[in-house]
PDB file of N, CA and C in Angstrom:
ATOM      1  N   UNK A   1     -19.597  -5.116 -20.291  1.00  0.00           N
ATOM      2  CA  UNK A   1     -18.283  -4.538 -20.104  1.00  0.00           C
ATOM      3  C   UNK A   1     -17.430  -4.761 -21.360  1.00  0.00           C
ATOM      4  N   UNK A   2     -17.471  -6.184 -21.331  1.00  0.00           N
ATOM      5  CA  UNK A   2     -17.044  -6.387 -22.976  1.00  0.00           C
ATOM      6  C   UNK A   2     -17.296  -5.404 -24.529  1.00  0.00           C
ATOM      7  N   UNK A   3     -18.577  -5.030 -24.568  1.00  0.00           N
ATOM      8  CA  UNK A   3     -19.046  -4.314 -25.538  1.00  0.00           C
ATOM      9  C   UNK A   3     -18.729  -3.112 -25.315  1.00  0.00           C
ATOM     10  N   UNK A   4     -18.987  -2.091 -24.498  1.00  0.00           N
ATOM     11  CA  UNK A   4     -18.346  -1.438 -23.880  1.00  0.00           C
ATOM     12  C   UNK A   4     -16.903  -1.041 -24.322  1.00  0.00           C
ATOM     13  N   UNK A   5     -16.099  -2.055 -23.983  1.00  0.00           N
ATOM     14  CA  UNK A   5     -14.443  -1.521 -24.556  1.00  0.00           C
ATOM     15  C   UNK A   5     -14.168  -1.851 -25.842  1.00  0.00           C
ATOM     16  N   UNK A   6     -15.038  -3.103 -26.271  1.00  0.00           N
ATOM     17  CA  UNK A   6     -14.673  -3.132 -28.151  1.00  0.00           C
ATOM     18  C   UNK A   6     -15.410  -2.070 -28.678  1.00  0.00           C
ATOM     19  N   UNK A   7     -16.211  -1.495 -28.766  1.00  0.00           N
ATOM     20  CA  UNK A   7     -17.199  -0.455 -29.644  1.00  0.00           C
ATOM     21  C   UNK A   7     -16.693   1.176 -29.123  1.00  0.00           C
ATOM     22  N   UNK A   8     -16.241   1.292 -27.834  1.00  0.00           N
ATOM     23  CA  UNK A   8     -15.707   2.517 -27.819  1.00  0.00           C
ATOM     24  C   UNK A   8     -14.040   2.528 -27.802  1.00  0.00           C
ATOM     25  N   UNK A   9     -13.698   1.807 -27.171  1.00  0.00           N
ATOM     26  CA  UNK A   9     -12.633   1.675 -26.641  1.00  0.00           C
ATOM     27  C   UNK A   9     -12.142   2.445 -25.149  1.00  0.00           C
ATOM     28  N   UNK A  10     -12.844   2.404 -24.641  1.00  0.00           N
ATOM     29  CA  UNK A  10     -12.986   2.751 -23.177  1.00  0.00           C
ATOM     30  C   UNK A  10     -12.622   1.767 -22.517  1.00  0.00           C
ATOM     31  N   UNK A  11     -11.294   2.494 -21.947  1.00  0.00           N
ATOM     32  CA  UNK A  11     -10.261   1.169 -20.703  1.00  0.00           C
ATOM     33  C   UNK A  11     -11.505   1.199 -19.811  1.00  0.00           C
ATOM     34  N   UNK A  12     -11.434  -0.166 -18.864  1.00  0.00           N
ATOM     35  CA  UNK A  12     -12.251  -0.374 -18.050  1.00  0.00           C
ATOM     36  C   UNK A  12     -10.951  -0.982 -16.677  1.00  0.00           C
ATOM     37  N   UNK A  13     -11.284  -0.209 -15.665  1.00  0.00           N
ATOM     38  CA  UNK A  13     -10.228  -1.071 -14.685  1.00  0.00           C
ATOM     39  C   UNK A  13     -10.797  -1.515 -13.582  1.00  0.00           C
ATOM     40  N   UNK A  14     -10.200  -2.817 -13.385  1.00  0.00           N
ATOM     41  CA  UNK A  14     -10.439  -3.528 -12.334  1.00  0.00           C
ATOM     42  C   UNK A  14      -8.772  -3.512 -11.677  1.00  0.00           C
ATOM     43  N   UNK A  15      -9.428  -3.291 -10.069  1.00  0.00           N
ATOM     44  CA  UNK A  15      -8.621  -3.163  -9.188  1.00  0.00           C
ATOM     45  C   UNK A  15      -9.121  -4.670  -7.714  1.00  0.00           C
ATOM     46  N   UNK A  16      -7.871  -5.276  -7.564  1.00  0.00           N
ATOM     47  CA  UNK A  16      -8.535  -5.971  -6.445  1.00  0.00           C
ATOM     48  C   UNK A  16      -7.559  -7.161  -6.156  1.00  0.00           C
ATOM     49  N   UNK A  17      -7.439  -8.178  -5.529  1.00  0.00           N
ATOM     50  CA  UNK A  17      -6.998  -9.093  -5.048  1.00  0.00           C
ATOM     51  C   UNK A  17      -6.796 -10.134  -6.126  1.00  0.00           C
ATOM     52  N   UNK A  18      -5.785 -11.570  -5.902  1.00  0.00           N
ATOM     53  CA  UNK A  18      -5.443 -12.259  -6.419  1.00  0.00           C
ATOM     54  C   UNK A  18      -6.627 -12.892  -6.860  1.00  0.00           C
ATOM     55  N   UNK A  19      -7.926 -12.842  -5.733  1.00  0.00           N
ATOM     56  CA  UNK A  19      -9.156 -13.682  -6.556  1.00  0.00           C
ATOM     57  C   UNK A  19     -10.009 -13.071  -7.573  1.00  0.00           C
ATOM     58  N   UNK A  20      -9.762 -11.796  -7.778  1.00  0.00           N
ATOM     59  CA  UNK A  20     -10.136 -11.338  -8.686  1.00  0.00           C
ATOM     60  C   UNK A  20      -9.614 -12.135 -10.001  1.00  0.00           C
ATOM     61  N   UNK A  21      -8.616 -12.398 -10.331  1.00  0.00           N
ATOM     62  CA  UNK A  21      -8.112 -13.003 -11.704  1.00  0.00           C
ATOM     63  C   UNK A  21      -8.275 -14.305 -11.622  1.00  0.00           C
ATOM     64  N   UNK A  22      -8.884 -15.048 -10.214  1.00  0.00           N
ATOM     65  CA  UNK A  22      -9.945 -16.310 -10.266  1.00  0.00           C
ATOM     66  C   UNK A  22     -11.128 -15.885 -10.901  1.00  0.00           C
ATOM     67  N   UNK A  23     -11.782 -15.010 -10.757  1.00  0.00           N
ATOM     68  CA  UNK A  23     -12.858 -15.090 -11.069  1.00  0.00           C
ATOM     69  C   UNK A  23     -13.110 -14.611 -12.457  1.00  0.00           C
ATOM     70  N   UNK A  24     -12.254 -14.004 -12.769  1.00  0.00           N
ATOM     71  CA  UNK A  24     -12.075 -13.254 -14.309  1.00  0.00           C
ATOM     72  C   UNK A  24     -11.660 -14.523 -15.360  1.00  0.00           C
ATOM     73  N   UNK A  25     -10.787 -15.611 -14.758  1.00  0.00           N
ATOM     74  CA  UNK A  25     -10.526 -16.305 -15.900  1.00  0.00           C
ATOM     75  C   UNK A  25     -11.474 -18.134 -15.445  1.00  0.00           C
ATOM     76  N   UNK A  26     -11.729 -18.254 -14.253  1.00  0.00           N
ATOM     77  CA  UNK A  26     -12.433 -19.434 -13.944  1.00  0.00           C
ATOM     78  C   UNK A  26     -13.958 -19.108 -13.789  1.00  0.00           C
ATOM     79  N   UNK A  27     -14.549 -17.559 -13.198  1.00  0.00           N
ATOM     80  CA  UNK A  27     -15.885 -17.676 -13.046  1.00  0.00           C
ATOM     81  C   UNK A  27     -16.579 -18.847 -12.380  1.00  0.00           C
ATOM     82  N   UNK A  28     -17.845 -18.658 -12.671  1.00  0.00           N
ATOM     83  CA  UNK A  28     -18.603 -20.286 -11.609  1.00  0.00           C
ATOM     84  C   UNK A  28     -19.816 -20.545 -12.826  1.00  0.00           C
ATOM     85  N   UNK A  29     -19.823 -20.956 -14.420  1.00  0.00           N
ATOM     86  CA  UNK A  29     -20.507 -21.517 -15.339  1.00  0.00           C
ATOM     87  C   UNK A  29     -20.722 -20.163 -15.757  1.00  0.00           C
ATOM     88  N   UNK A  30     -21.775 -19.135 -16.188  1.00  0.00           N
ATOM     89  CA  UNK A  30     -22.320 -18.380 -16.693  1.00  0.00           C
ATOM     90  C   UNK A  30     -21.862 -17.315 -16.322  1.00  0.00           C
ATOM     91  N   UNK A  31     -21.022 -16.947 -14.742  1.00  0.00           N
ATOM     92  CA  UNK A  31     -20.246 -15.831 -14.788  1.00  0.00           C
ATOM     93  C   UNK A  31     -18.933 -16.090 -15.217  1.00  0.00           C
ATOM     94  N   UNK A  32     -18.547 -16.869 -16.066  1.00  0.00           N
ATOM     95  CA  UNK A  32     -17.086 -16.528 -16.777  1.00  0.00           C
ATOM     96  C   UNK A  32     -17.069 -15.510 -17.659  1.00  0.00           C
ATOM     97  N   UNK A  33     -15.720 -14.430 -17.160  1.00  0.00           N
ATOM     98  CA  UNK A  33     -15.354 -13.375 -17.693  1.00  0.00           C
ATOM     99  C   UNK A  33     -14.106 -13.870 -18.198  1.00  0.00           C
ATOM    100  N   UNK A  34     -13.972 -14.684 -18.967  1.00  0.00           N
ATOM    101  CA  UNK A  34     -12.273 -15.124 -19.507  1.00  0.00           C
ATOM    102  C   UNK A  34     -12.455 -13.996 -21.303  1.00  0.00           C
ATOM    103  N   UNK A  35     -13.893 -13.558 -21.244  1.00  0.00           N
ATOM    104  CA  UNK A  35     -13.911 -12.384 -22.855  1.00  0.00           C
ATOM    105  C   UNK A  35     -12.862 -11.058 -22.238  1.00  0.00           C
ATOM    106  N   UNK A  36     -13.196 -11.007 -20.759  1.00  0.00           N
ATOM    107  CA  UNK A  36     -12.584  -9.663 -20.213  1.00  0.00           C
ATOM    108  C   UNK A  36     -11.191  -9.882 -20.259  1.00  0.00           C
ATOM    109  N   UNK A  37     -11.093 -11.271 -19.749  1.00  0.00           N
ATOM    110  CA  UNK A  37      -9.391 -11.372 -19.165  1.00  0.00           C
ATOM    111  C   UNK A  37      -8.630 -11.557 -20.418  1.00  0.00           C
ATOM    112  N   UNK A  38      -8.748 -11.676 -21.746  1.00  0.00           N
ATOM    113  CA  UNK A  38      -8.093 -11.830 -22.662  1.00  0.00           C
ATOM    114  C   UNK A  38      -7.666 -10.433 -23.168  1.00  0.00           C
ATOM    115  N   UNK A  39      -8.274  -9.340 -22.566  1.00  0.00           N
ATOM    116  CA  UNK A  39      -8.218  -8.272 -23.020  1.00  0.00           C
ATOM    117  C   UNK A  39      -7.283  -7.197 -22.206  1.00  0.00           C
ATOM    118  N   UNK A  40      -6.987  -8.082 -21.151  1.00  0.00           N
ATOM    119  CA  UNK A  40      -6.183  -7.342 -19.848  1.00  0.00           C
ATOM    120  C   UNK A  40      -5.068  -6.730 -20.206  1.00  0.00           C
ATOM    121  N   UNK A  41      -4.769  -5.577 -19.314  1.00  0.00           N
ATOM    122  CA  UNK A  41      -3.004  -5.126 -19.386  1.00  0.00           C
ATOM    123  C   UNK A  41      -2.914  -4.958 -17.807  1.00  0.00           C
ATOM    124  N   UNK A  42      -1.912  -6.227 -17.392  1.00  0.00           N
ATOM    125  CA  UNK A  42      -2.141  -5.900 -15.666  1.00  0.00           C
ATOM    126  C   UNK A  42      -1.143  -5.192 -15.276  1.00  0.00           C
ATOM    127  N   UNK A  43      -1.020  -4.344 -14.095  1.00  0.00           N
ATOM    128  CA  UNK A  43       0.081  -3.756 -13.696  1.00  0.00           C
ATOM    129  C   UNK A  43       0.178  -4.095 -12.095  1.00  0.00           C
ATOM    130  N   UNK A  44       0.725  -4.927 -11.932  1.00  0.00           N
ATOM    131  CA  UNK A  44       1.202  -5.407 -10.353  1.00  0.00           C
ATOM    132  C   UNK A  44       1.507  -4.300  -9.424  1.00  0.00           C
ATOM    133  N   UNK A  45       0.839  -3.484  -8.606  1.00  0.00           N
ATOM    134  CA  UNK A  45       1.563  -2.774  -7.620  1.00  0.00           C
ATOM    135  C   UNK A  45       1.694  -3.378  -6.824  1.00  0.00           C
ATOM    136  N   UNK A  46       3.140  -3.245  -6.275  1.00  0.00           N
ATOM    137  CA  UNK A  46       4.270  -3.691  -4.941  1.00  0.00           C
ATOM    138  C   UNK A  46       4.648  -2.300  -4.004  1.00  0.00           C
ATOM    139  N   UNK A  47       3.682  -0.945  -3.924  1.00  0.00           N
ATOM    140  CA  UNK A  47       4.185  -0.753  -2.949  1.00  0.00           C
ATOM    141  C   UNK A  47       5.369   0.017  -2.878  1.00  0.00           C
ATOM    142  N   UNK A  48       5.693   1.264  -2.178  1.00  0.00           N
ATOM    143  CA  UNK A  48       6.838   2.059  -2.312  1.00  0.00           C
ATOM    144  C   UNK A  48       7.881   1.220  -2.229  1.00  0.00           C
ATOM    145  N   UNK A  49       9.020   2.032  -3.192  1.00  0.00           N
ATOM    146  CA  UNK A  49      10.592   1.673  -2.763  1.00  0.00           C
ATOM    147  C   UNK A  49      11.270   2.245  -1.670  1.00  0.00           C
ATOM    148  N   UNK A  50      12.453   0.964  -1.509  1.00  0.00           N
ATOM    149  CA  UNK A  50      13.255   1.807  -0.212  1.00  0.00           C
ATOM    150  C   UNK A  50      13.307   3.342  -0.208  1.00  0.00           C
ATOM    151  N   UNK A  51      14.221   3.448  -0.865  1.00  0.00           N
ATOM    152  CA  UNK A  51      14.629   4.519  -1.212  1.00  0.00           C
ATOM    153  C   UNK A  51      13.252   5.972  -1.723  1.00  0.00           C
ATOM    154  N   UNK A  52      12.413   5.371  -1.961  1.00  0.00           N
ATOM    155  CA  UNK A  52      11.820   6.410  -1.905  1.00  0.00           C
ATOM    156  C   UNK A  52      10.484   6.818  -0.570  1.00  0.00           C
ATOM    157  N   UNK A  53      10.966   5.902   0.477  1.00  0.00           N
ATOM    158  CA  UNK A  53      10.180   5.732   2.020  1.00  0.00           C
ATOM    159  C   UNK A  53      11.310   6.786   2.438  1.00  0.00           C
ATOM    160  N   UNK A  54      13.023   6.210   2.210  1.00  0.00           N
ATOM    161  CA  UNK A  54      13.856   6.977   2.959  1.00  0.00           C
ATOM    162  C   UNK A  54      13.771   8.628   2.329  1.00  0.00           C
ATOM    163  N   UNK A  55      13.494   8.838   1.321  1.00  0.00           N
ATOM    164  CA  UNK A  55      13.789  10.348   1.006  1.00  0.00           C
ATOM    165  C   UNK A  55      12.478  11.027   1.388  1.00  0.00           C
ATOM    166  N   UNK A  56      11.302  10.500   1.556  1.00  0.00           N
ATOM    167  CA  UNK A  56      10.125  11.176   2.297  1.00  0.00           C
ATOM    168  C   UNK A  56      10.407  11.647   3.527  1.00  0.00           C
ATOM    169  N   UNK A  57      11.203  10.827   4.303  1.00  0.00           N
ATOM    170  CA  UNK A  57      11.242  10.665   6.024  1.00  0.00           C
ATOM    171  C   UNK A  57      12.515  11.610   6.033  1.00  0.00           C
ATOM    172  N   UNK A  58      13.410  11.885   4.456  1.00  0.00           N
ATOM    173  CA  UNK A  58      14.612  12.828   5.164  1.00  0.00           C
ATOM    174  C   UNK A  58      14.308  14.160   6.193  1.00  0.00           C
ATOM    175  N   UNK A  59      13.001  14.707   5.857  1.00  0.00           N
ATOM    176  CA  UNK A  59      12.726  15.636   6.200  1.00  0.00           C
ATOM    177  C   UNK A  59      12.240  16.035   7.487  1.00  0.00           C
ATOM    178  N   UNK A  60      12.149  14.882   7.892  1.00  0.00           N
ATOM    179  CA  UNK A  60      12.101  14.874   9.309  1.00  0.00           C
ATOM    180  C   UNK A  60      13.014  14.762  10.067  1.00  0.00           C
ATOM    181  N   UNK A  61      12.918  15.247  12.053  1.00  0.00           N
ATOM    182  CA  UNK A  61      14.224  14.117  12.326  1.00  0.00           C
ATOM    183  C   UNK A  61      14.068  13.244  13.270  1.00  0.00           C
ATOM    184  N   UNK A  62      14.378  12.263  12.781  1.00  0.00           N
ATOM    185  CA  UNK A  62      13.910  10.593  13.034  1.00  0.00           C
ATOM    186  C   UNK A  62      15.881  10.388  13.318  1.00  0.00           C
ATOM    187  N   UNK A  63      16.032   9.899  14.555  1.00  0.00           N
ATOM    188  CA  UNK A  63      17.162   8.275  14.442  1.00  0.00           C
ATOM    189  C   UNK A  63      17.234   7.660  13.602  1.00  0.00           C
ATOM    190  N   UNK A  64      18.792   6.403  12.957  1.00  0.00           N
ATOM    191  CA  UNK A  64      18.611   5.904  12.218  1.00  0.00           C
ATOM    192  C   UNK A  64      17.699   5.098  12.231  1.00  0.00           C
ATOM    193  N   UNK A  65      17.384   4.713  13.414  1.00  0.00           N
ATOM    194  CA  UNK A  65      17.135   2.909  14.014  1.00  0.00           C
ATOM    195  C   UNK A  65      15.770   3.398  13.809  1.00  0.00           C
ATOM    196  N   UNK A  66      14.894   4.478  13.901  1.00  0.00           N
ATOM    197  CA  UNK A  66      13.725   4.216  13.734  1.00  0.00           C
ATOM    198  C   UNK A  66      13.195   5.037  12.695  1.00  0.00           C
ATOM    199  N   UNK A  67      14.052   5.621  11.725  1.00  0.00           N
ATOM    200  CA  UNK A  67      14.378   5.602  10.354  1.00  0.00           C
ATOM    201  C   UNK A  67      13.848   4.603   9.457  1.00  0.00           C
ATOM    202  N   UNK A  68      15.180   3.500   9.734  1.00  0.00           N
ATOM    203  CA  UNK A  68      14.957   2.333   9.675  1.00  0.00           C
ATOM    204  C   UNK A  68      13.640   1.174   9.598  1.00  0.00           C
ATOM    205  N   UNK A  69      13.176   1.279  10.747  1.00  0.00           N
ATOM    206  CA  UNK A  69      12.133   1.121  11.055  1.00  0.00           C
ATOM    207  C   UNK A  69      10.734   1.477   9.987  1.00  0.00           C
ATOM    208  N   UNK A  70      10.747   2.610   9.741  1.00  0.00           N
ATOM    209  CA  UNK A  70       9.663   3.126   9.909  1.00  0.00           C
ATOM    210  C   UNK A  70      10.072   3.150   8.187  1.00  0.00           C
ATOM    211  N   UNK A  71      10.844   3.146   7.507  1.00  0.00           N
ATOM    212  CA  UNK A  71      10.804   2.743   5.963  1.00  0.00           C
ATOM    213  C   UNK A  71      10.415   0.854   5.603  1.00  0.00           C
ATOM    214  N   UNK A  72      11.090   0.141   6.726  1.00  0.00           N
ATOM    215  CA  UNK A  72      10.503  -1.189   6.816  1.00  0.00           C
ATOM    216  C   UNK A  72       8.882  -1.441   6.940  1.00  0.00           C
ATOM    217  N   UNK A  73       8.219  -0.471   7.676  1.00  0.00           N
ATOM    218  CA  UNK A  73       6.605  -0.678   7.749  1.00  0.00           C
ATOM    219  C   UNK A  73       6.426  -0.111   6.648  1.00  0.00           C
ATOM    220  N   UNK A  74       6.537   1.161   5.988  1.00  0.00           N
ATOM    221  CA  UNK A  74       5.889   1.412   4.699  1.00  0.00           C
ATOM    222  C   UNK A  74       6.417   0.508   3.867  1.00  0.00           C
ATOM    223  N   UNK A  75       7.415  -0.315   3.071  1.00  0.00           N
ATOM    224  CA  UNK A  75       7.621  -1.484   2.311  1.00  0.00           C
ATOM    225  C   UNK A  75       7.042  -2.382   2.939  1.00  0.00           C
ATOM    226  N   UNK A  76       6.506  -2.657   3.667  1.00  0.00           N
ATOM    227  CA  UNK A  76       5.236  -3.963   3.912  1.00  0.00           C
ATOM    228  C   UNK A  76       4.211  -3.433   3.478  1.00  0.00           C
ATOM    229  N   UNK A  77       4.136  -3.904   2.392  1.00  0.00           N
ATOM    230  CA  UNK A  77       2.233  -3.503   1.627  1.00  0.00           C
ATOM    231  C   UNK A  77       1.422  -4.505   1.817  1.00  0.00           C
ATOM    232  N   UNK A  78       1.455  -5.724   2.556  1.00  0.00           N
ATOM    233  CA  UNK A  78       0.233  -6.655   2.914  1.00  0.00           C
ATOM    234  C   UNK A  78       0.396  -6.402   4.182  1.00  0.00           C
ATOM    235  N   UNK A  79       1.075  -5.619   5.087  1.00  0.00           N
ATOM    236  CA  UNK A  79       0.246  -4.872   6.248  1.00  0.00           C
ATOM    237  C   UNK A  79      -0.357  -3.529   6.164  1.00  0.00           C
ATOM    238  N   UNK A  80      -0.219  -3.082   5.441  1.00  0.00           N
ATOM    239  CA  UNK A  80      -0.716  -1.549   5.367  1.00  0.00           C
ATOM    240  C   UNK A  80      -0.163  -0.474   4.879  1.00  0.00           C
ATOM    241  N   UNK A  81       1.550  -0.905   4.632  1.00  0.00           N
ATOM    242  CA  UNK A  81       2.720  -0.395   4.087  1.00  0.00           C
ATOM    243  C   UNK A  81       2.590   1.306   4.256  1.00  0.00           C
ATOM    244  N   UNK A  82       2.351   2.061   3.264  1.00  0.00           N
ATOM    245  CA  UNK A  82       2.853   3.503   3.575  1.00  0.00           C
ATOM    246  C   UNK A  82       1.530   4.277   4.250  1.00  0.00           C
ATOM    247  N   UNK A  83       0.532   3.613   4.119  1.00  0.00           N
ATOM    248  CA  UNK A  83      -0.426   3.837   5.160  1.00  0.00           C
ATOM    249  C   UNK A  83      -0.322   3.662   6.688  1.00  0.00           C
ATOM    250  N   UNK A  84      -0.046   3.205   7.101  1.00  0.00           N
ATOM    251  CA  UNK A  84       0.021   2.432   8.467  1.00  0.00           C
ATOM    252  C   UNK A  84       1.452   2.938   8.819  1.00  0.00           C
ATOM    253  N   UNK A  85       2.719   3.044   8.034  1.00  0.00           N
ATOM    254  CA  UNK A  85       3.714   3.863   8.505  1.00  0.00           C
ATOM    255  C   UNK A  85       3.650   5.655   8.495  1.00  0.00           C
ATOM    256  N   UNK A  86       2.439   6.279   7.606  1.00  0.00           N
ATOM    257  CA  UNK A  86       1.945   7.664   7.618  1.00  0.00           C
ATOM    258  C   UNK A  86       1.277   8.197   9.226  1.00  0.00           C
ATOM    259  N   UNK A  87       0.549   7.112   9.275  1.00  0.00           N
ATOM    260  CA  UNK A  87      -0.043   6.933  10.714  1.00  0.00           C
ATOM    261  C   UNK A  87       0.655   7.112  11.876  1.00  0.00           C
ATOM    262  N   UNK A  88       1.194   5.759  11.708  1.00  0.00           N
ATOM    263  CA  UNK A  88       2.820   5.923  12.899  1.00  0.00           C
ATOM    264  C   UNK A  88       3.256   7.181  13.182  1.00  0.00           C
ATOM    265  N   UNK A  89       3.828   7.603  11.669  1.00  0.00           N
ATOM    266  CA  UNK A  89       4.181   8.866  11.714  1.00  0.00           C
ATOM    267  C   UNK A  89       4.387   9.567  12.278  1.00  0.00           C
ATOM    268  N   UNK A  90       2.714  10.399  12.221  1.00  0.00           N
ATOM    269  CA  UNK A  90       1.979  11.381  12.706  1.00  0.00           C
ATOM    270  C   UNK A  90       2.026  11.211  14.623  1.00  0.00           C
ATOM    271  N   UNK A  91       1.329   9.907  14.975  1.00  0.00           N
ATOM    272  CA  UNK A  91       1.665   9.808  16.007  1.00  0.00           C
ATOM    273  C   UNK A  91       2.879   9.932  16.601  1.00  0.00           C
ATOM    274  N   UNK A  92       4.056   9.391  16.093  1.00  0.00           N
ATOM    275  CA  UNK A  92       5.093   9.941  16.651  1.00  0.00           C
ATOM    276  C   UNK A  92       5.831  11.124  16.504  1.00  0.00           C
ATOM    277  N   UNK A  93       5.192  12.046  15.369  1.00  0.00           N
ATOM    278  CA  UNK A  93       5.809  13.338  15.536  1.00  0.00           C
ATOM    279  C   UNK A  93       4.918  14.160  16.354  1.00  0.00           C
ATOM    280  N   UNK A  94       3.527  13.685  16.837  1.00  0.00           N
ATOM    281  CA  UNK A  94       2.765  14.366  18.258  1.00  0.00           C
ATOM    282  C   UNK A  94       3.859  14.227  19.402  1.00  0.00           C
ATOM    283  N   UNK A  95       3.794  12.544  19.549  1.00  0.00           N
ATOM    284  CA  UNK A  95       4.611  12.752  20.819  1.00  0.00           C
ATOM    285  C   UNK A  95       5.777  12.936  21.026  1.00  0.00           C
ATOM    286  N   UNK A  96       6.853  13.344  19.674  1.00  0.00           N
ATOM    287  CA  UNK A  96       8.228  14.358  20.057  1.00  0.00           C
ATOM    288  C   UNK A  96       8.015  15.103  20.264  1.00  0.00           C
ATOM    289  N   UNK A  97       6.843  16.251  20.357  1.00  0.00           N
ATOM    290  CA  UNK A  97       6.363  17.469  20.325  1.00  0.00           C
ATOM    291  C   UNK A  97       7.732  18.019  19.509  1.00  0.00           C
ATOM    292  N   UNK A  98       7.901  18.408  18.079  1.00  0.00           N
ATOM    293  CA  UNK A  98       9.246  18.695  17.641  1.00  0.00           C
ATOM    294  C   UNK A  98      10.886  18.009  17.725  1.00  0.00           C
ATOM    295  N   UNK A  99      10.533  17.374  19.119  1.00  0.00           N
ATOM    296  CA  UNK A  99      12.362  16.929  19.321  1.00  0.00           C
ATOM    297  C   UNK A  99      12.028  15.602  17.994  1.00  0.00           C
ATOM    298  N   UNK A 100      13.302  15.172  18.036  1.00  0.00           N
ATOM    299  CA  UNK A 100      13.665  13.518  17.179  1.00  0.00           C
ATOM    300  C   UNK A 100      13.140  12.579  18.068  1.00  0.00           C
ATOM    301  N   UNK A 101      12.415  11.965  16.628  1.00  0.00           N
ATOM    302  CA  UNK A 101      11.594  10.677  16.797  1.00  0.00           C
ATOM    303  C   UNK A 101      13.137   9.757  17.011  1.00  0.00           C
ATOM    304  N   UNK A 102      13.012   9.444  18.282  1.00  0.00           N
ATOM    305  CA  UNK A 102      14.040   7.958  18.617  1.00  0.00           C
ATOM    306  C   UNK A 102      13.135   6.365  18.571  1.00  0.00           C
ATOM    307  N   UNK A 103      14.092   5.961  19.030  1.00  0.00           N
ATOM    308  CA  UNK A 103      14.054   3.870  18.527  1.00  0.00           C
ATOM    309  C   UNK A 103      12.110   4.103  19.809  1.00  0.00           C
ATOM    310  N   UNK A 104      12.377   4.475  20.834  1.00  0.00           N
ATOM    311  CA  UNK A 104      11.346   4.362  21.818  1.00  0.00           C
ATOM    312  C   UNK A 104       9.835   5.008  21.442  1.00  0.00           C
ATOM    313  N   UNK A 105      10.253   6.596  21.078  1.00  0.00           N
ATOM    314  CA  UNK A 105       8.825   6.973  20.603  1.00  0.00           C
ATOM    315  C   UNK A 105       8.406   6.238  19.102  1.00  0.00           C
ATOM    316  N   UNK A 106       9.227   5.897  18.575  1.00  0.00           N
ATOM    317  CA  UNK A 106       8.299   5.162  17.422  1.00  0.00           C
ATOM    318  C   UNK A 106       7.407   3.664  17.918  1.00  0.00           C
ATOM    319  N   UNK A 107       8.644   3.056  18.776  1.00  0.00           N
ATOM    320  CA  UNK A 107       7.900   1.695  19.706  1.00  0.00           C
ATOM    321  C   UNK A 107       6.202   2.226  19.775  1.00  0.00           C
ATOM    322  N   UNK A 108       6.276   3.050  20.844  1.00  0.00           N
ATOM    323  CA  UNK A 108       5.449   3.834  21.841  1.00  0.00           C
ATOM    324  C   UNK A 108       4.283   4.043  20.535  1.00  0.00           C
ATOM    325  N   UNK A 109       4.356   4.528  19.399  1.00  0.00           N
ATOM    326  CA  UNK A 109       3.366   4.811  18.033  1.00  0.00           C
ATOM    327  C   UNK A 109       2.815   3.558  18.205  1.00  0.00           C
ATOM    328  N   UNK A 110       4.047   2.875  17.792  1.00  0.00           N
ATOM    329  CA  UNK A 110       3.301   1.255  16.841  1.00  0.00           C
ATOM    330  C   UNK A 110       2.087   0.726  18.077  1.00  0.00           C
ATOM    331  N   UNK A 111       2.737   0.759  18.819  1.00  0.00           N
ATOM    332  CA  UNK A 111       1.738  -0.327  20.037  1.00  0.00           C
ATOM    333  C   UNK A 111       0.454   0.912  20.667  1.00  0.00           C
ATOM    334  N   UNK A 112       0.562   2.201  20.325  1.00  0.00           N
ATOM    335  CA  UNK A 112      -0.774   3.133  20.576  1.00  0.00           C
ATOM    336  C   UNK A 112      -1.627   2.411  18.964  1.00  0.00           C
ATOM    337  N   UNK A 113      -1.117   2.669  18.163  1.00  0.00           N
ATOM    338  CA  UNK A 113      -1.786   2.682  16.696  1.00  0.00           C
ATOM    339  C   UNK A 113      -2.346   1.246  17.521  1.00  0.00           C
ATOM    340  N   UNK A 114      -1.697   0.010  17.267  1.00  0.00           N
ATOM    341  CA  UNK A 114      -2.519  -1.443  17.637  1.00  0.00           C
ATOM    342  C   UNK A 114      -3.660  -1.142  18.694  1.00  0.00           C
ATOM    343  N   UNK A 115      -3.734  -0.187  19.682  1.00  0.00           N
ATOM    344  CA  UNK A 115      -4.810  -0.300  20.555  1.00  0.00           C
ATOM    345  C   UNK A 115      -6.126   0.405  19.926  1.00  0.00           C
ATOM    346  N   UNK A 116      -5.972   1.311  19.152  1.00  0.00           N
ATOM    347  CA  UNK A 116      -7.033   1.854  17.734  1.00  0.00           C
ATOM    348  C   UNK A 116      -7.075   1.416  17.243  1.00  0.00           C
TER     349      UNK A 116
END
């Protein structure tokens, strides 16, 4: 991998969890990759902003309260964040059949989604 990005210069990306940059800079004897990690440019993703959960959802019509709500689950990115609130979603714009998603049919999502 090393040779690889010095001789061409071909980014190489690693994507993955905090133990990933255990293993990149501690390894276990002969798999130390600390040649790779010196070479890193990391970019931390955190996950949508408020404000840009709330201007997705303007387009719907949602209550504040589960508005609210439902921009709070997509800013949780170590639960599933805009995944798991896309989901919700969907389920709760089935069961408004069109009317506004209120504080109850979003409830009614979250705890169907947990039984799937």
């Amino acid at each position: 991998m090393r040779k690889l990005w010095d001789n061409t210069g071909t980014p190489v990306i690693f994507c993955g969890t905090p133990e990933l940059v255990n293993i990149l800079t501690r390894g276990s004897g002969k798999d130390n990759c600390a040649q790779l990690y010196r070479r890193i440019h990391k970019i931390k993703l955190t996950g949508i902003r408020e404000e840009e959960a709330a201007a997705m959802l303007a387009e719907y019509n949602i209550d504040p309260d589960a508005k609210k709500e439902l921009v709070r689950l997509a800013k949780d990115h170590k639960h599933g964040g805009i995944g798991t609130m896309t989901e919700i979603l969907q389920i709760a714009l089935e069961s408004a059949e069109g009317g506004q998603i209120d504080s109850q049919i979003l409830e009614d999502a979250k705890m169907y989604k947990l039984m799937y």
